[in-house]
N, C-alpha and C. Protein backbone atom coordinates (compact mmCIF):
# COMPACT_ATOMS: atom_id res chain seq x y z
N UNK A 1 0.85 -1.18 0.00
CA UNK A 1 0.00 0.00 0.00
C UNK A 1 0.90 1.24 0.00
N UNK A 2 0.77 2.28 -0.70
CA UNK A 2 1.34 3.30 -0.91
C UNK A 2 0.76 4.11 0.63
N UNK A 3 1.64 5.27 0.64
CA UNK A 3 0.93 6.36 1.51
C UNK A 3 -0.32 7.48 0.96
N UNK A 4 -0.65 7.06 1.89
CA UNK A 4 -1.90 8.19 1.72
C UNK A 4 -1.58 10.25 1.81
N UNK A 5 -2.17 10.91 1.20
CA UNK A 5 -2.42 12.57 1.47
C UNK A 5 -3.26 12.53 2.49
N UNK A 6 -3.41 13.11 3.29
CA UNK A 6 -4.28 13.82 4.57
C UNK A 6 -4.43 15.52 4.54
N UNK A 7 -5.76 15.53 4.43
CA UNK A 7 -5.83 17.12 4.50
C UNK A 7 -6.38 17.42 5.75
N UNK A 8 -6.63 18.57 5.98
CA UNK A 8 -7.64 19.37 7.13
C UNK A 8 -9.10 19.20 7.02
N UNK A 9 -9.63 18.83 5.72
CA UNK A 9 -10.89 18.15 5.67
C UNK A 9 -11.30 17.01 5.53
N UNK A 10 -10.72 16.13 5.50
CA UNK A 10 -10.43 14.88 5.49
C UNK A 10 -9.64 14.16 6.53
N UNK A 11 -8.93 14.34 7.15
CA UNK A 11 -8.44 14.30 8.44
C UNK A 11 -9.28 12.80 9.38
N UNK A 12 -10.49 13.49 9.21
CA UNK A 12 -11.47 12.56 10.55
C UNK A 12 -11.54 11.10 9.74
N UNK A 13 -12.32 11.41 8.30
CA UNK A 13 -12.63 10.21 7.66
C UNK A 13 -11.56 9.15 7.51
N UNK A 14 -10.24 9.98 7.31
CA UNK A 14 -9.23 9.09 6.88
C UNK A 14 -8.10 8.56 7.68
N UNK A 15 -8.34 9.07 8.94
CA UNK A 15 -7.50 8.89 10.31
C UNK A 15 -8.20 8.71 11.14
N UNK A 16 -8.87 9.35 11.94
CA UNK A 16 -9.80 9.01 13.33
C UNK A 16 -10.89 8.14 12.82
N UNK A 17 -11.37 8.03 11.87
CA UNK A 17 -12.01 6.92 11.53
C UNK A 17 -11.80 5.38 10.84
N UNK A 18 -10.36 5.69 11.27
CA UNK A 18 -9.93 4.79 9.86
C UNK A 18 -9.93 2.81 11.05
N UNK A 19 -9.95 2.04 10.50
CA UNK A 19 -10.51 0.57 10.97
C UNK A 19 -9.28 0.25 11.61
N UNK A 20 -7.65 0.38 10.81
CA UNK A 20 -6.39 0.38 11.10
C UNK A 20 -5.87 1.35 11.95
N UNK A 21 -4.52 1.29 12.40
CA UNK A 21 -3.60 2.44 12.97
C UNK A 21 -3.51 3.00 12.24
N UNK A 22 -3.01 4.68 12.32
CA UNK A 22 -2.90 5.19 10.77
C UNK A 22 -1.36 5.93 11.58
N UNK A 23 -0.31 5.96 10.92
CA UNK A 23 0.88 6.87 11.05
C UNK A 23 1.09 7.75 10.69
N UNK A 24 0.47 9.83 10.82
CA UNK A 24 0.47 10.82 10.68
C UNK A 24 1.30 11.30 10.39
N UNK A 25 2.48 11.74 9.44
CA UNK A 25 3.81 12.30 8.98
C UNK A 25 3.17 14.12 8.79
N UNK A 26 3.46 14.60 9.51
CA UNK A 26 3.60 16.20 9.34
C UNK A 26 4.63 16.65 8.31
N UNK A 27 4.37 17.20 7.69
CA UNK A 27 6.02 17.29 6.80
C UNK A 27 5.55 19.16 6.02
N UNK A 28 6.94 19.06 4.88
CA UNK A 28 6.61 20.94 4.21
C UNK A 28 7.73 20.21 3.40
N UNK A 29 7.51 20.83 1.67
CA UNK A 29 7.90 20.74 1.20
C UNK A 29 9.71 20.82 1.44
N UNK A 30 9.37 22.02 1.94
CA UNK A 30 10.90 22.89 2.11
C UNK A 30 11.96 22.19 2.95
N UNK A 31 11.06 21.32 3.98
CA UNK A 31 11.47 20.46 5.08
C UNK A 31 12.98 19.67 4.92
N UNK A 32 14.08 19.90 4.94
CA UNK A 32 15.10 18.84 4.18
C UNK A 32 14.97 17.24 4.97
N UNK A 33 15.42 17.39 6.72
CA UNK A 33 14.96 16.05 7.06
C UNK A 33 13.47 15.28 6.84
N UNK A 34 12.07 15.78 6.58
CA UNK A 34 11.12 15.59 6.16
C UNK A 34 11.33 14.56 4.69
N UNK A 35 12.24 15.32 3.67
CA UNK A 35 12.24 14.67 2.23
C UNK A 35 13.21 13.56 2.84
N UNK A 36 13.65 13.61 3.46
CA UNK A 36 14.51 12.06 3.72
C UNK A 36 13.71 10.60 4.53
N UNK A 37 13.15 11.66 5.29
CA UNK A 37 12.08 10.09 5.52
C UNK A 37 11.21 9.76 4.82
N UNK A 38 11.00 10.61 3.90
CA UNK A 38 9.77 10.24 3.22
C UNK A 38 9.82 9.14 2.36
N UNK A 39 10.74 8.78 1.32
CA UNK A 39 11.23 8.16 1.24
C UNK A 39 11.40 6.27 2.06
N UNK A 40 11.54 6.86 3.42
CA UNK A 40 11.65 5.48 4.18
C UNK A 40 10.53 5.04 4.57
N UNK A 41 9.39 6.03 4.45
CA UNK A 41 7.83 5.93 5.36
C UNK A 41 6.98 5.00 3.80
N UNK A 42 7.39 5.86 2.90
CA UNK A 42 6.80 5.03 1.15
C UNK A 42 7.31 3.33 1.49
N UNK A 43 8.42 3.10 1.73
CA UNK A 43 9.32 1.48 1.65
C UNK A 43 8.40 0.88 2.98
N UNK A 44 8.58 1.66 3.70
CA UNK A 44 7.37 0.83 5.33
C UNK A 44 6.23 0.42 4.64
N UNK A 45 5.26 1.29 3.95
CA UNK A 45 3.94 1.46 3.84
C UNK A 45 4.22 0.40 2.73
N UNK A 46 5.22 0.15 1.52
CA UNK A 46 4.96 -0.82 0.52
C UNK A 46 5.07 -2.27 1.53
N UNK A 47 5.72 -2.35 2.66
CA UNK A 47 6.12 -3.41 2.92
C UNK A 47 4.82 -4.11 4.45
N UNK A 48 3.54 -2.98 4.69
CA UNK A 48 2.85 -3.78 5.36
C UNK A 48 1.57 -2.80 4.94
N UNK A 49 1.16 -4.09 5.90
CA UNK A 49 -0.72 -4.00 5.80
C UNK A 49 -1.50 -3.84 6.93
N UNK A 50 -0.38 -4.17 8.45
CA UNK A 50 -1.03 -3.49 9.18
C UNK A 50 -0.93 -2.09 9.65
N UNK A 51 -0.91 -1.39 9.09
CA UNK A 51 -1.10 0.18 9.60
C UNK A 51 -1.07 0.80 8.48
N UNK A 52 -1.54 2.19 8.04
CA UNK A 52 -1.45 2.79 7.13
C UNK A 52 -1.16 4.44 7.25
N UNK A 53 0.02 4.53 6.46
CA UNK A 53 0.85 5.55 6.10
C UNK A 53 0.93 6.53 5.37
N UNK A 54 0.14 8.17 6.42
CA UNK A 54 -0.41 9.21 5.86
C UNK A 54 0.80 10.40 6.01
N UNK A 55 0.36 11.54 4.67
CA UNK A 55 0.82 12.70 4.97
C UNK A 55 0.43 13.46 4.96
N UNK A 56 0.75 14.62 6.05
CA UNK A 56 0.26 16.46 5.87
C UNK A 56 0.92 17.16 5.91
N UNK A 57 0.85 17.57 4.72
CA UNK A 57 1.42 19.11 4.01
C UNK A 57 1.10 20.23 5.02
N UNK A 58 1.97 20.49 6.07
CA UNK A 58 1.47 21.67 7.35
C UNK A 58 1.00 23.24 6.93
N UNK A 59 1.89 23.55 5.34
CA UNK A 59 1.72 24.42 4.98
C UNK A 59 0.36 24.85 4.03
N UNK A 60 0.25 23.39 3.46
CA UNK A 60 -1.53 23.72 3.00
C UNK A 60 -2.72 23.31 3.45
N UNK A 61 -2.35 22.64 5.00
CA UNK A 61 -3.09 22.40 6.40
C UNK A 61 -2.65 22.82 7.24
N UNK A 62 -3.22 23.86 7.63
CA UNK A 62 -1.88 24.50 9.24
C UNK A 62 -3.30 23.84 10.41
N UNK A 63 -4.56 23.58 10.32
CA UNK A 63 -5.55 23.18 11.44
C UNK A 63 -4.89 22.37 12.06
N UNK A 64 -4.85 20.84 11.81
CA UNK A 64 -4.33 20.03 12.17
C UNK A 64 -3.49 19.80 13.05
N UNK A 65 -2.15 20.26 12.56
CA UNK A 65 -0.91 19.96 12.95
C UNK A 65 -0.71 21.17 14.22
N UNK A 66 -1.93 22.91 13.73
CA UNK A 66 -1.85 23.18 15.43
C UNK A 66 -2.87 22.51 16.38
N UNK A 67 -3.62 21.90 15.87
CA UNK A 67 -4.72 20.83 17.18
C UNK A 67 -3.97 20.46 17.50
N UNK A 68 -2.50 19.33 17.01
CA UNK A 68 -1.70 18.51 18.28
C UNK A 68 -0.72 18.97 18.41
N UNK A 69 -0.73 20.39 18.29
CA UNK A 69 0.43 20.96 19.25
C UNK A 69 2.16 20.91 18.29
N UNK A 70 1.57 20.38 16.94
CA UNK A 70 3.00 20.40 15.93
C UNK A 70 3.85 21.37 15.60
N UNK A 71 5.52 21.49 16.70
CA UNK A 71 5.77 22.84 16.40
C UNK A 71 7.10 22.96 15.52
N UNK A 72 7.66 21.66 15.20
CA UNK A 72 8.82 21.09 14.18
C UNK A 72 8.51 19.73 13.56
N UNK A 73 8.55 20.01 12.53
CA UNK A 73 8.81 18.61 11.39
C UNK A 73 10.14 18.06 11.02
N UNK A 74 9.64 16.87 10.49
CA UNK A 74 8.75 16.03 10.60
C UNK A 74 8.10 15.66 12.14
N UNK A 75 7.41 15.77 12.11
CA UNK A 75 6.63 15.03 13.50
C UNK A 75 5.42 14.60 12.72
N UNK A 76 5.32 13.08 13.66
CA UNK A 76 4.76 11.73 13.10
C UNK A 76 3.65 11.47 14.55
N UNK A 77 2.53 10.90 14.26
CA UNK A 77 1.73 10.87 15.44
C UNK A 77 1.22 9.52 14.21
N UNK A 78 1.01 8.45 16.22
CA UNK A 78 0.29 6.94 15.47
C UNK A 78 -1.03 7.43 16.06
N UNK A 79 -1.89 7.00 15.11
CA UNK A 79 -3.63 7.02 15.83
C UNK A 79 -4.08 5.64 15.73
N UNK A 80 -5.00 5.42 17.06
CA UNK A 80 -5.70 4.04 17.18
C UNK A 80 -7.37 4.57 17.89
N UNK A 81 -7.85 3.92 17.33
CA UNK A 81 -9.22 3.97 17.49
C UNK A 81 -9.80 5.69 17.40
N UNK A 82 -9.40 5.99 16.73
CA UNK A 82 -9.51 8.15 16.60
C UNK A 82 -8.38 8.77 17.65
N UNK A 83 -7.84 7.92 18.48
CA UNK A 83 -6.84 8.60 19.46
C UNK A 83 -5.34 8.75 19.31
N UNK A 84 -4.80 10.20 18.94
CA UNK A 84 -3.06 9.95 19.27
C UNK A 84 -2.42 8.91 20.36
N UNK A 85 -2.19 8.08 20.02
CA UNK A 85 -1.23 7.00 20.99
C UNK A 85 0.27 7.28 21.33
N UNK A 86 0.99 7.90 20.18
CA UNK A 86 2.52 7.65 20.45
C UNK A 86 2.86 9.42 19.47
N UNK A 87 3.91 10.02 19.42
CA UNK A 87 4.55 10.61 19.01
C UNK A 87 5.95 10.58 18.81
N UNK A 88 6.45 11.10 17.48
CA UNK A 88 7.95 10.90 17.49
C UNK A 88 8.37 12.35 17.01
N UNK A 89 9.60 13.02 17.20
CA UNK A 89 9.96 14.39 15.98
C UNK A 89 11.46 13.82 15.60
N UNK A 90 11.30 14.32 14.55
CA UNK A 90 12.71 14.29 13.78
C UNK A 90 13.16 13.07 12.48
N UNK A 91 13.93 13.18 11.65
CA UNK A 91 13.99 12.29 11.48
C UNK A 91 15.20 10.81 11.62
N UNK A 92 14.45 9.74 11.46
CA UNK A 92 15.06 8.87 12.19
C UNK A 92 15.23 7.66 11.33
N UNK A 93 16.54 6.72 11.66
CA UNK A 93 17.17 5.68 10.34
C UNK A 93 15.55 4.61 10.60
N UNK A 94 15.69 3.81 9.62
CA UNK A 94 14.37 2.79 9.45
C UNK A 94 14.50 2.01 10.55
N UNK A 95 15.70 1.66 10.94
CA UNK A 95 15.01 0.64 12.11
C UNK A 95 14.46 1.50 13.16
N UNK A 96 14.79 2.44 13.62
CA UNK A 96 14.68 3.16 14.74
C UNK A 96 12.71 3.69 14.68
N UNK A 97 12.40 4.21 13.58
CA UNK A 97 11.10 4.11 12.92
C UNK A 97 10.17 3.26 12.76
N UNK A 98 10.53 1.56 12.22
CA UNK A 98 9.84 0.84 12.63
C UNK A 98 9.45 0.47 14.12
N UNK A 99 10.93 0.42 15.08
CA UNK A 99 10.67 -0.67 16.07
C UNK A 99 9.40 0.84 17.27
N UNK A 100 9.70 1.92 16.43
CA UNK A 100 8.83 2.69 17.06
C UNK A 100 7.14 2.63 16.70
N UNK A 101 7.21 2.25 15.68
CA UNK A 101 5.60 1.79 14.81
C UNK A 101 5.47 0.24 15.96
N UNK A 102 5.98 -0.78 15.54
CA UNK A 102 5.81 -1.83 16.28
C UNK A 102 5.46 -1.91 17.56
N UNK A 103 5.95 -1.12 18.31
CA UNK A 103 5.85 -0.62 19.90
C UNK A 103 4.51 0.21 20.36
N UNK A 104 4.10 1.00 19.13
CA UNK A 104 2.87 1.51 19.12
C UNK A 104 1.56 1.00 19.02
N UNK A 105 1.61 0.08 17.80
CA UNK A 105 0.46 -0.57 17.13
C UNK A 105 -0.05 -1.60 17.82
């Protein structure tokens, strides 16, 4: 499964409602550590099925990312059952990323 877009209007349907965990990537174009995980979050998301792997553009959603308090990117929030469970900032090598997904889900 590829990653998903997440907007500010879509948000609820496609995260707090969603059946799975969903893994929230905050990101901005401009972001340099942002474009480097992104990259590693696409290879996660091709490689499972349990959780699914979203992004928001902070700059053409700023709602969002100030509801949970997002004040540097990348910052990544897991949701389970509509609820933030875990948070991470920065970015971080793949294992360090997964065993943090795993620990969450």
């Amino acid at each position: 499964m590829a990653t998903i877009n997440v907007t500010d209007e879509d948000f609820e349907a496609k995260v707090l409602k969603s059946d799975k965990p969903v893994l929230l990537d905050f990101w901005a174009q401009w972001c340099g550590p942002c474009k480097m995980i992104g990259p590693v979050l696409e290879q996660i998301s091709g490689e499972r099925d349990d959780i699914i792997i979203a992004k928001m553009d902070i700059d053409e959603n700023p709602e969002t990312p100030t509801s949970f308090g997002v004040r540097s990117i990348p910052t990544m929030l897991i949701f389970k059952d509509g609820e933030a469970v875990a948070t991470t900032m920065g970015a971080k090598p793949r294992a360090a990323l997964e065993a943090w997904i795993n620990q969450s889900i």
